[in-house]
Protein backbone atom coordinates (compact mmCIF):
# COMPACT_ATOMS: atom_id res chain seq x y z
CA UNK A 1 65.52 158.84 185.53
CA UNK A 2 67.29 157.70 182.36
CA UNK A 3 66.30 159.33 179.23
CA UNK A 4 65.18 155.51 177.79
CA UNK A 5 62.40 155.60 180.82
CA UNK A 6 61.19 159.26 179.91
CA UNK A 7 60.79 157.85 176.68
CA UNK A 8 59.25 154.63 177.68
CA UNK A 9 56.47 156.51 180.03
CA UNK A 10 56.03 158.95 177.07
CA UNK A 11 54.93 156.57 175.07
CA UNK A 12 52.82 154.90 177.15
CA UNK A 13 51.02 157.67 178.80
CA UNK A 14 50.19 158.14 174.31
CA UNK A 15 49.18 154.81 174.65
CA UNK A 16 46.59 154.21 177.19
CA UNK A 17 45.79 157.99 177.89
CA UNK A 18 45.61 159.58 174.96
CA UNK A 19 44.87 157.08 172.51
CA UNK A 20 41.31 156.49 171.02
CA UNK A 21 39.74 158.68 173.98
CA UNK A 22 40.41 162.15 173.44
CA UNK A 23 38.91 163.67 170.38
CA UNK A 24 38.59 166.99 168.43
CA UNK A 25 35.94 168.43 166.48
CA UNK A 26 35.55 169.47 162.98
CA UNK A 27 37.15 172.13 161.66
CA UNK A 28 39.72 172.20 164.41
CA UNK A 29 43.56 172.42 162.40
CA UNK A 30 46.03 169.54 162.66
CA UNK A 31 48.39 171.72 164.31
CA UNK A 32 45.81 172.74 166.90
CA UNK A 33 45.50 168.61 167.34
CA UNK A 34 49.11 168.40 167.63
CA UNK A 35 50.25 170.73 170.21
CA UNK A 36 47.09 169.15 172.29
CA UNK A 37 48.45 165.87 172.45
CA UNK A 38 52.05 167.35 173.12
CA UNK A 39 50.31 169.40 175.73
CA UNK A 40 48.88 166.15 177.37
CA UNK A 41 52.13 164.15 177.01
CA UNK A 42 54.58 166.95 178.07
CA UNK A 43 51.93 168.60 181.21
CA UNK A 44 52.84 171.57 179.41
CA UNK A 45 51.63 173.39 176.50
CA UNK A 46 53.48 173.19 173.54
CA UNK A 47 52.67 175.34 170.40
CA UNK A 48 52.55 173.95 167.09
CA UNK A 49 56.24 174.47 165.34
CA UNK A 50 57.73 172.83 168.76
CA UNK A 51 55.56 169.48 168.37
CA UNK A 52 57.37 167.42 165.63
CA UNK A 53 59.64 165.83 167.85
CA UNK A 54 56.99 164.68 170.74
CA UNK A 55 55.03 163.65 167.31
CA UNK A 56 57.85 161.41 165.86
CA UNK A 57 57.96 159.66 169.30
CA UNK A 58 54.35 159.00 169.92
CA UNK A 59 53.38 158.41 166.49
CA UNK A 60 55.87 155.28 166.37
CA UNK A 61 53.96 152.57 168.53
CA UNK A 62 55.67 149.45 167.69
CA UNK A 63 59.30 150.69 166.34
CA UNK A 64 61.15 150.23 169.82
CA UNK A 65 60.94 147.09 170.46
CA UNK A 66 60.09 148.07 174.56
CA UNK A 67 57.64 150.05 173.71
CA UNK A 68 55.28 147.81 171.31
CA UNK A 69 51.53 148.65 170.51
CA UNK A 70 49.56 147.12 173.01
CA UNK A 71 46.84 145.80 170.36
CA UNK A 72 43.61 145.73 173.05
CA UNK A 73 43.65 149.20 172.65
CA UNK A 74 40.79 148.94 170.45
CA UNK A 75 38.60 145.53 169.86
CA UNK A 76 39.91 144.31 166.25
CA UNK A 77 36.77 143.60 164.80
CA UNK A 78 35.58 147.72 164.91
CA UNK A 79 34.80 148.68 161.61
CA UNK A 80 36.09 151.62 159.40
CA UNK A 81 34.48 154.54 158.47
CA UNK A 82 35.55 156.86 155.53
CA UNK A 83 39.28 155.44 156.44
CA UNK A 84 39.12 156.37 159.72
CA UNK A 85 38.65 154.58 162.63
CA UNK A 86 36.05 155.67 164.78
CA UNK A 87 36.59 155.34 169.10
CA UNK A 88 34.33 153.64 170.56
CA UNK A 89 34.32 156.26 173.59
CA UNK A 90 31.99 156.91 176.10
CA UNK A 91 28.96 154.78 175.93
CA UNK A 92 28.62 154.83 172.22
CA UNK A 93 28.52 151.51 170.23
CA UNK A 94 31.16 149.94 167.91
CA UNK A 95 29.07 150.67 164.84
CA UNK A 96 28.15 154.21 165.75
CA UNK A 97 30.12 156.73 164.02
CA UNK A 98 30.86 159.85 166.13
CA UNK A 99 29.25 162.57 164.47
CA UNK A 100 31.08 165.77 164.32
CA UNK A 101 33.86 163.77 165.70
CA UNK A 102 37.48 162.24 164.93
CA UNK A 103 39.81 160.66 166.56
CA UNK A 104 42.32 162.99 168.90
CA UNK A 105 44.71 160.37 167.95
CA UNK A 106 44.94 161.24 164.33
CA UNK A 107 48.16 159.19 164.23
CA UNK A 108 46.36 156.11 164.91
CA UNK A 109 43.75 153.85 163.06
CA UNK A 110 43.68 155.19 158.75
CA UNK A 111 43.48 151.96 156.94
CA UNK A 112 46.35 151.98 154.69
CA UNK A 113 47.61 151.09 151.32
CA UNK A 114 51.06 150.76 151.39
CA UNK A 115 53.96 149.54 148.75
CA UNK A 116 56.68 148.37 150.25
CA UNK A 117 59.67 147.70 148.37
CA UNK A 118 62.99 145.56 149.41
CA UNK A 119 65.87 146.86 146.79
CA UNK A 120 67.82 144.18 146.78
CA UNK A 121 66.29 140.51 144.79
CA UNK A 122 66.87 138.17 148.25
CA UNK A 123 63.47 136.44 148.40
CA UNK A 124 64.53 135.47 152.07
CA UNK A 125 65.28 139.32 153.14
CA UNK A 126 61.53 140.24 151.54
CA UNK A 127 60.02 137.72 153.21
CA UNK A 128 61.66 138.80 156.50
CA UNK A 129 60.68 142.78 155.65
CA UNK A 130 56.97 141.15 154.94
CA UNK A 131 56.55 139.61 157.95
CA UNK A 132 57.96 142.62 159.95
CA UNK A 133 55.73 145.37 158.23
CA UNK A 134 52.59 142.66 158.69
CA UNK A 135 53.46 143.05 162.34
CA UNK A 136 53.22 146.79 161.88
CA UNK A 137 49.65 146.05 160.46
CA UNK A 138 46.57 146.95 161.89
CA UNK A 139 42.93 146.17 160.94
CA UNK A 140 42.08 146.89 157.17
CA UNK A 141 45.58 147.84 156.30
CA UNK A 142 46.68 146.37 152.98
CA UNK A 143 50.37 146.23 152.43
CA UNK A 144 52.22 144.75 149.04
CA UNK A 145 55.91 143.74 149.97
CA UNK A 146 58.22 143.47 146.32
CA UNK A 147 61.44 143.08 145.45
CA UNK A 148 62.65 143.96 142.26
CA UNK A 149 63.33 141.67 139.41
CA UNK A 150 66.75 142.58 138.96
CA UNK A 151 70.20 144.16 140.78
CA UNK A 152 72.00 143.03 143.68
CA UNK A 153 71.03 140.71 145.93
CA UNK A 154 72.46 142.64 149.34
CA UNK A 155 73.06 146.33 148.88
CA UNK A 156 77.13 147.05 150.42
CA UNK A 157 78.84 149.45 148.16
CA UNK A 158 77.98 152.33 146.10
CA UNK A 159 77.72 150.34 142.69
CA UNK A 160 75.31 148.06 144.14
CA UNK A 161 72.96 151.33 145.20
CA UNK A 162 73.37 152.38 141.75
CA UNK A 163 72.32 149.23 140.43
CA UNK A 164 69.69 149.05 143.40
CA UNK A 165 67.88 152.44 142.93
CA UNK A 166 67.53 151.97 139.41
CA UNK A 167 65.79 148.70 139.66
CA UNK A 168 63.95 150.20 142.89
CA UNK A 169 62.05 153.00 140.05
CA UNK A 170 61.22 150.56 138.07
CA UNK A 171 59.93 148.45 140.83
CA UNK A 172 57.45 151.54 141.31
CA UNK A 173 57.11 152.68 137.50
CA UNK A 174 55.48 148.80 137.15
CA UNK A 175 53.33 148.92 140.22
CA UNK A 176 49.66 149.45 139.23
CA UNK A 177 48.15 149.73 142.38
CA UNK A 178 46.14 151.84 145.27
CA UNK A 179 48.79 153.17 147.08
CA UNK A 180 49.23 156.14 150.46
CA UNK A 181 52.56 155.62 150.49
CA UNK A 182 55.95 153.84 149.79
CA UNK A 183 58.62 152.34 152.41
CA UNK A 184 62.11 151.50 151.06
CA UNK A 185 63.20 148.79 152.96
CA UNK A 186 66.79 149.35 152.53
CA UNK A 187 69.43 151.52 155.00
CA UNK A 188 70.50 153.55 151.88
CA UNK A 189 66.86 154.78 151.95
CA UNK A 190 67.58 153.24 148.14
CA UNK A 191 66.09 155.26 145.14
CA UNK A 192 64.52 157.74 147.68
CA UNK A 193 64.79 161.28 145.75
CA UNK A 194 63.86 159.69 142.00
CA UNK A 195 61.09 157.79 143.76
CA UNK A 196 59.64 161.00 145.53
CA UNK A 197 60.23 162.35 141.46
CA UNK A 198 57.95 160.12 140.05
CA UNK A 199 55.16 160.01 143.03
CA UNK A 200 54.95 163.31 144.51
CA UNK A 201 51.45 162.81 145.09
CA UNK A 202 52.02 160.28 148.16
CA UNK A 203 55.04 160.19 150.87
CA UNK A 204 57.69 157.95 150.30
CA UNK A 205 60.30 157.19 153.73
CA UNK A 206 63.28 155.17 153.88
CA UNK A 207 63.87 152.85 156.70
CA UNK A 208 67.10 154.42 157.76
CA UNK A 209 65.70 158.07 157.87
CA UNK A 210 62.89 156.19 159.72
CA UNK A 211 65.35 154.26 162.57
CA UNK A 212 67.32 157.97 162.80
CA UNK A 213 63.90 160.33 163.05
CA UNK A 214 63.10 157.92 166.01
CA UNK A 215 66.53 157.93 167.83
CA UNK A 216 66.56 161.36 167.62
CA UNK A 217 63.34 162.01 169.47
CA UNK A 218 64.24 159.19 171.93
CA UNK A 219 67.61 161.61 172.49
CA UNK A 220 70.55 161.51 174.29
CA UNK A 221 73.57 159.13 172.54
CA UNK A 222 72.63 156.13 170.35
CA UNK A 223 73.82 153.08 168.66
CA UNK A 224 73.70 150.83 165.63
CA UNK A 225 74.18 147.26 165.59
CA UNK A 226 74.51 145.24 162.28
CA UNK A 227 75.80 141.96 160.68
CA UNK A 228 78.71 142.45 158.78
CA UNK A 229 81.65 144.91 159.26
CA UNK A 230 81.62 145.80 155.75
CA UNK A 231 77.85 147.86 156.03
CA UNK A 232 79.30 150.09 158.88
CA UNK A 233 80.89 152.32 156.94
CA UNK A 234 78.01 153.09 154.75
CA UNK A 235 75.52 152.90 158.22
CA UNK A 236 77.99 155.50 160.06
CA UNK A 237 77.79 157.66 156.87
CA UNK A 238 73.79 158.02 156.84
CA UNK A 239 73.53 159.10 160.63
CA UNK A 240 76.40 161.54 159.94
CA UNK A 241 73.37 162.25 157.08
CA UNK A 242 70.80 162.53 159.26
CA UNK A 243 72.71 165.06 161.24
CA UNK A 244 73.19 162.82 164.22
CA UNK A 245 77.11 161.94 163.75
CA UNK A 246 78.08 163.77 167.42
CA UNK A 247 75.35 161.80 169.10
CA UNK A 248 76.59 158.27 167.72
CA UNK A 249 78.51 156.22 170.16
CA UNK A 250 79.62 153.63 167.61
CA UNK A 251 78.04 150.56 164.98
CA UNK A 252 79.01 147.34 166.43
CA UNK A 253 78.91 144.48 164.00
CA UNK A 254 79.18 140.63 164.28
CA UNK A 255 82.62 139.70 163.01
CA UNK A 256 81.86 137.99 159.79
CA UNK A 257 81.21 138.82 156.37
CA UNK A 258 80.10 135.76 154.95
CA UNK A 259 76.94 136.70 154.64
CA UNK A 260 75.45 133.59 152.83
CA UNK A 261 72.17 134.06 152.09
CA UNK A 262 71.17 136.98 153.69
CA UNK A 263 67.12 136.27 154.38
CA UNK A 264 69.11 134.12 157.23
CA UNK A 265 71.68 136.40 159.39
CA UNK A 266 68.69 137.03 162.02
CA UNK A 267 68.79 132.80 162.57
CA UNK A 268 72.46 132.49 162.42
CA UNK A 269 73.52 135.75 164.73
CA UNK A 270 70.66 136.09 166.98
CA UNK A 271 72.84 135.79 169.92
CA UNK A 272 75.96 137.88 168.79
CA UNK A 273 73.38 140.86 168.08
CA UNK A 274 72.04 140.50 171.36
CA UNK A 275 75.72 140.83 173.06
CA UNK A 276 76.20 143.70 170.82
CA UNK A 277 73.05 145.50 172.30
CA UNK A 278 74.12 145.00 175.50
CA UNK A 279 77.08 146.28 174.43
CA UNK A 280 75.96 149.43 173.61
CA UNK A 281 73.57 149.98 176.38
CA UNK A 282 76.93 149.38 178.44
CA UNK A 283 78.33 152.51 176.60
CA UNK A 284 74.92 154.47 177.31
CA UNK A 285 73.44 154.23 174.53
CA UNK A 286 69.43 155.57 175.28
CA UNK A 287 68.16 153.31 171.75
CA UNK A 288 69.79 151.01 169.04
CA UNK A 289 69.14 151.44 165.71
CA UNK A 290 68.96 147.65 164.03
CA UNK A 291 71.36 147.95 161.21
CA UNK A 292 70.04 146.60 157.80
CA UNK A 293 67.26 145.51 155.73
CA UNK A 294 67.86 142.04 156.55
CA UNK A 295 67.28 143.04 160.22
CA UNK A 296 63.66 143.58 159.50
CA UNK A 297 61.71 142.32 163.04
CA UNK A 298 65.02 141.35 164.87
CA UNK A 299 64.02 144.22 167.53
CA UNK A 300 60.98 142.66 168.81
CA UNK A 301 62.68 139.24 168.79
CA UNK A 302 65.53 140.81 170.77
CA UNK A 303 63.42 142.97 172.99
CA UNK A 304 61.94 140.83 175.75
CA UNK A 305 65.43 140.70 177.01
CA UNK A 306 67.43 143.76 175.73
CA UNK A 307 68.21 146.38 178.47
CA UNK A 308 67.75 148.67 176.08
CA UNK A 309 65.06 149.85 173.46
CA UNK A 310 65.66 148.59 169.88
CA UNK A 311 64.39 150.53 167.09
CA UNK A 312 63.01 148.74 163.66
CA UNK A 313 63.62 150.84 160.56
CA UNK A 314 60.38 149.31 158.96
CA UNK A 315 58.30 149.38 161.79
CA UNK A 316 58.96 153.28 161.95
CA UNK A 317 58.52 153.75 158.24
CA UNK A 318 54.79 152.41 158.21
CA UNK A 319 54.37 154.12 161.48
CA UNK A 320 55.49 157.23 160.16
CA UNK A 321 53.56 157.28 156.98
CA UNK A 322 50.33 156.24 159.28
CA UNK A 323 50.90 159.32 160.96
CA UNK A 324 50.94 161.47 157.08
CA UNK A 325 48.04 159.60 156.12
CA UNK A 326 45.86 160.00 159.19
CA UNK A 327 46.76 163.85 158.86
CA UNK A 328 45.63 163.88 155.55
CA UNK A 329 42.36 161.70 156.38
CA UNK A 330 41.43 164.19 159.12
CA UNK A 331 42.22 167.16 157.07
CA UNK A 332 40.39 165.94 153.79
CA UNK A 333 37.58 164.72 155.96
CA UNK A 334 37.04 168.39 158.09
């Protein structure tokens, strides 16, 4: 069996399983949680400091583009309860709390309030990162998708991430909103570290340490795809970054840098990024890592017909900090 399909039934076994059925009770330590879901996922048990990996890969329901959230899981229309998302499990009704209960599945339904911020000004690639992260949604989640009011309009060399992570801080500095966390929609993970400076009181992820954190768990050899042969250098740099440089077949990019207006590569190369997946899964690649800011939602366009799973930087940012926020719901809630 390929390492993909381990993945794939990994994932799914999460998702109709695990996933709004099992449950722990109060008091009971989110590392206790953890190990039990690896423990039902792996058929084996799995103590606590070995979990973060089977984690990463369950908690990201929707960032391979195979492997999307089936959204019948739960009936849309359940309400919310503290921030938490009660199961409607085992005879009990939709508007019955579980008392002494929470969800097993502590990486699952906290209502969010997320900023996410594009660092370069292209209306077109924030409107694309919007729609992708609303995909990401679930009930009662409230995202706000910005861009900043100044610096480049596509990040490709190092003076336009200067420029970029400076407007990026100020982007957050001006933002006067609830917020659980922060997504930087960018594959320089843009104005990460002085972001994390000036809010160290909520998680803040990147999309490309996202995209990596997921092909690592997937594991085996990977590849990036992308729309310009001027970003690979910069791409190849932040998996060698991520510590994933050996397992890296290559970044395959459509031959063109003409960018024009960048909210519209996913229109004009749709097909070209497709070969280039195909590509890659002909080199063995287990996942693909979609290249780019500007490739926000191309992996469930692509997916339906990709031989191989496609990972979405944003998607796994907002599924990553869902899985930070639920922890901290449970554990502020016990």
């Amino acid at each position: 069996m390929r390492r993909s399909d381990r993945a794939r039934d990994a994932i799914q076994e999460f998702q109709h399983g695990l996933h709004g059925q099992l449950r722990i009770s109060a008091g009971t330590s989110v590392s206790t949680a953890s190990s039990t879901i690896a423990a039902r996922i792996t058929g084996a048990p799995c103590p606590a400091r070995s979990v973060l990996p089977i984690l990463v890969l369950a908690g990201f329901l929707g960032c391979v583009g195979h492997l999307r959230h089936c959204r019948d899981i739960h009936a849309q229309d359940h309400p919310f309860h503290y921030d938490v998302h009660w199961c409607n499990a085992g005879g009990v009704g939709a508007h019955q709390p579980l008392s002494g209960n929470f969800p097993l599945a502590i990486l699952g339904h906290s209502v969010m309030r997320l900023l996410i911020i594009n660092p370069n000004t292209s209306k077109g690639v924030t409107a694309r990162i919007k729609a992708a992260a609303d995909g990401a949604a679930r009930p009662g989640d409230r995202f706000t998708t910005l861009c900043p009011t100044f610096g480049p309009e596509l990040i490709v060399t190092d003076a336009d991430a200067d420029h970029a992570s400076h407007a990026v801080l100020e982007t957050v500095k001006a933002y006067k909103g609830d917020c659980d966390g922060i997504v930087l929609a960018s594959f320089g993970n843009t104005g990460d570290e002085a972001v994390r400076l000036l809010r160290p009181d909520i998680p803040v992820i990147g999309i490309a340490a996202a995209a990596f954190s997921i092909a690592s768990a997937v594991g085996g050899n990977f590849g990036i795809v992308t729309f310009g042969p001027s970003l690979v250098p910069a791409l190849q740099a932040k998996a060698e970054e991520a510590g994933l440089g050996p397992k890296l077949l290559g970044t395959l990019a459509v031959d063109t840098d003409d960018f024009g207006d960048p909210g519209t590569v996913q229109d004009r190369y749709v097909n070209e990024m497709g070969r280039l997946c195909e590509n890659m899964h002909e080199r063995g690649a287990s996942c693909v890592v979609m290249g780019g800011g500007p490739l926000a939602g191309m992996a469930a366009k692509l997916a339906p017909t990709s031989p191989v799973p496609l990972i979405d930087g944003t998607h796994g940012a907002i599924n990553i900090l869902r899985t930070l926020v639920g922890h901290r719901h449970v554990e502020n809630a016990v």
